[in-house]
C-alpha atoms as a PDB file:
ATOM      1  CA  UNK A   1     -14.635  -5.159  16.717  1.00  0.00           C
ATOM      2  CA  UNK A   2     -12.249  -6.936  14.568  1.00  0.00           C
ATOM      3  CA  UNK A   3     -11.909  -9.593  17.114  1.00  0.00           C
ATOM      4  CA  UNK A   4     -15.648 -10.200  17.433  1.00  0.00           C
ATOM      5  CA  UNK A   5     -15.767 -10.535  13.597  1.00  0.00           C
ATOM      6  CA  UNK A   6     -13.048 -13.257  13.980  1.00  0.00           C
ATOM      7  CA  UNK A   7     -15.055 -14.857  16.790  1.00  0.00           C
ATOM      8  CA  UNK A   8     -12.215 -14.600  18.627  1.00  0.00           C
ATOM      9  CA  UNK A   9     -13.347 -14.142  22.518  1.00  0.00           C
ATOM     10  CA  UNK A  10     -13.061 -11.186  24.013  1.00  0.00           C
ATOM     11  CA  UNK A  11     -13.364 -10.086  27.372  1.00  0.00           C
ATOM     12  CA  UNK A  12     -12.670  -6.332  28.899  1.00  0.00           C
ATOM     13  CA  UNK A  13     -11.473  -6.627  32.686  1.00  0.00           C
ATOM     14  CA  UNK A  14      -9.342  -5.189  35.386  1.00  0.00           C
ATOM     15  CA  UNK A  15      -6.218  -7.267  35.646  1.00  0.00           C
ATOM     16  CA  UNK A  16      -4.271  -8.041  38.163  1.00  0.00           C
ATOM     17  CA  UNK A  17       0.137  -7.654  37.773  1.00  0.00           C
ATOM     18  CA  UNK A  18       0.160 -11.213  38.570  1.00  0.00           C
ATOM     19  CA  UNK A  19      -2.601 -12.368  35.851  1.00  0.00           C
ATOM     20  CA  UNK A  20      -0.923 -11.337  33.403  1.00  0.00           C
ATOM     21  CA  UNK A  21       2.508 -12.683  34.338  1.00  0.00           C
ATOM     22  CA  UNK A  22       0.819 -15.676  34.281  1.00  0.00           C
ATOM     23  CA  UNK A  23      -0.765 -14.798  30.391  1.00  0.00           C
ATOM     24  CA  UNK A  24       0.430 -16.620  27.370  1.00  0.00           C
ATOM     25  CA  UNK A  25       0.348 -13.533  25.504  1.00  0.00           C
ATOM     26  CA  UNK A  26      -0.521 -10.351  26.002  1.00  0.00           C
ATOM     27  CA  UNK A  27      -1.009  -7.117  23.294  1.00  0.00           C
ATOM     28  CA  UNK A  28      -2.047  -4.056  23.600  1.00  0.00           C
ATOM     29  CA  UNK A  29      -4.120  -2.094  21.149  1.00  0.00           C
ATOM     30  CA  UNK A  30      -5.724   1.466  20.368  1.00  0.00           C
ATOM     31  CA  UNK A  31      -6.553   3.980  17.528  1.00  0.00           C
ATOM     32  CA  UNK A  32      -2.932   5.147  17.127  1.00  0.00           C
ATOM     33  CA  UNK A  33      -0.705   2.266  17.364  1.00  0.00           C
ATOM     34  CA  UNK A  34      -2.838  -0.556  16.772  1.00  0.00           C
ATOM     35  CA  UNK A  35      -1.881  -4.072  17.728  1.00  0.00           C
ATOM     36  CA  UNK A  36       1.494  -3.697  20.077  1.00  0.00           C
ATOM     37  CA  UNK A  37       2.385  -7.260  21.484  1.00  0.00           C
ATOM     38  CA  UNK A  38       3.632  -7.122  24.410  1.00  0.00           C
ATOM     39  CA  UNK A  39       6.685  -9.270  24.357  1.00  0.00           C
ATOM     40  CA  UNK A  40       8.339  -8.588  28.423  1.00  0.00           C
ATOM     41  CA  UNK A  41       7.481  -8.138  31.442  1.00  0.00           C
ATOM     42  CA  UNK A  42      10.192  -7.965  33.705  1.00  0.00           C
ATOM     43  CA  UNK A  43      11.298 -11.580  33.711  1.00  0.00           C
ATOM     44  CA  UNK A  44       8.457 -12.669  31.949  1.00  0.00           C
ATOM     45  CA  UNK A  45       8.503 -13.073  28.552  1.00  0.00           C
ATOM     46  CA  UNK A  46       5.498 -13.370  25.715  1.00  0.00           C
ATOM     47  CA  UNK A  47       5.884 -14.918  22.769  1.00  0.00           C
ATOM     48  CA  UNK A  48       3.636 -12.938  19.718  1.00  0.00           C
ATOM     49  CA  UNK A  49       0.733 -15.655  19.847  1.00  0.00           C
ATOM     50  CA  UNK A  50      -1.801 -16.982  17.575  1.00  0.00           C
ATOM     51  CA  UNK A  51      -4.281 -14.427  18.686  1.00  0.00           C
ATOM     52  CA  UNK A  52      -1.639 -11.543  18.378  1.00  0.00           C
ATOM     53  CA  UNK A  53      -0.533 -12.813  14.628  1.00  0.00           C
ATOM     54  CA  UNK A  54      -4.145 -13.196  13.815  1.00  0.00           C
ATOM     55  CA  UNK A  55      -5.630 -10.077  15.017  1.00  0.00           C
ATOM     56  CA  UNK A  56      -2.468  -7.914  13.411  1.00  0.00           C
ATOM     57  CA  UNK A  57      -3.246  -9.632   9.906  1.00  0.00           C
ATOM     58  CA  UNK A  58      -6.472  -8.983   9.838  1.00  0.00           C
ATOM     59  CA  UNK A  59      -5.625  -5.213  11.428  1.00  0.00           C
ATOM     60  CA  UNK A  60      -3.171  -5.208   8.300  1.00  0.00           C
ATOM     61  CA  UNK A  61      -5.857  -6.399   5.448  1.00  0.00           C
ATOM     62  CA  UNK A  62      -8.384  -4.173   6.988  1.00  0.00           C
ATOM     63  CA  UNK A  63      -6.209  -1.591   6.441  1.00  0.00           C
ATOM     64  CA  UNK A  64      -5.259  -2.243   3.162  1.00  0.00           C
ATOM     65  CA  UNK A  65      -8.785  -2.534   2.083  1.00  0.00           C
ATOM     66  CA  UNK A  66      -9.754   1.184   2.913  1.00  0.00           C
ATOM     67  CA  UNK A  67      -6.823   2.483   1.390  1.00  0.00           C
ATOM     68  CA  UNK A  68      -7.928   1.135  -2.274  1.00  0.00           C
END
């Protein structure tokens, strides 16, 4: 939701172990952690991306909001 508000694309697939080594980021997120970049995969590693800082900002201000 927070990413469609940003019109930020988002997509909800199946992925393959070698799409996402090939992925310039990758985060997870759900109701209890939030936003976790991902920053390894075995070898591979992420950097915490535009789309990662964004969406965790926005996660954070969001946040902040309902607790005034």
């Amino acid at each position: 939701e927070t990413a469609q508000s940003m019109a930020l694309p988002v997509t909800v697939q199946t992925l393959l172990l070698e799409q996402l080594l090939s992925a310039d980021e990758i985060f997870l997120c759900n109701a209890i952690i939030g936003l976790w970049p991902v920053r390894r995969i075995d070898d591979a590693r992420y950097p915490l991306g535009f789309y990662t800082r964004r969406l965790r900002e926005s996660l954070k201000e969001r946040a902040a909001d309902r607790g005034r």
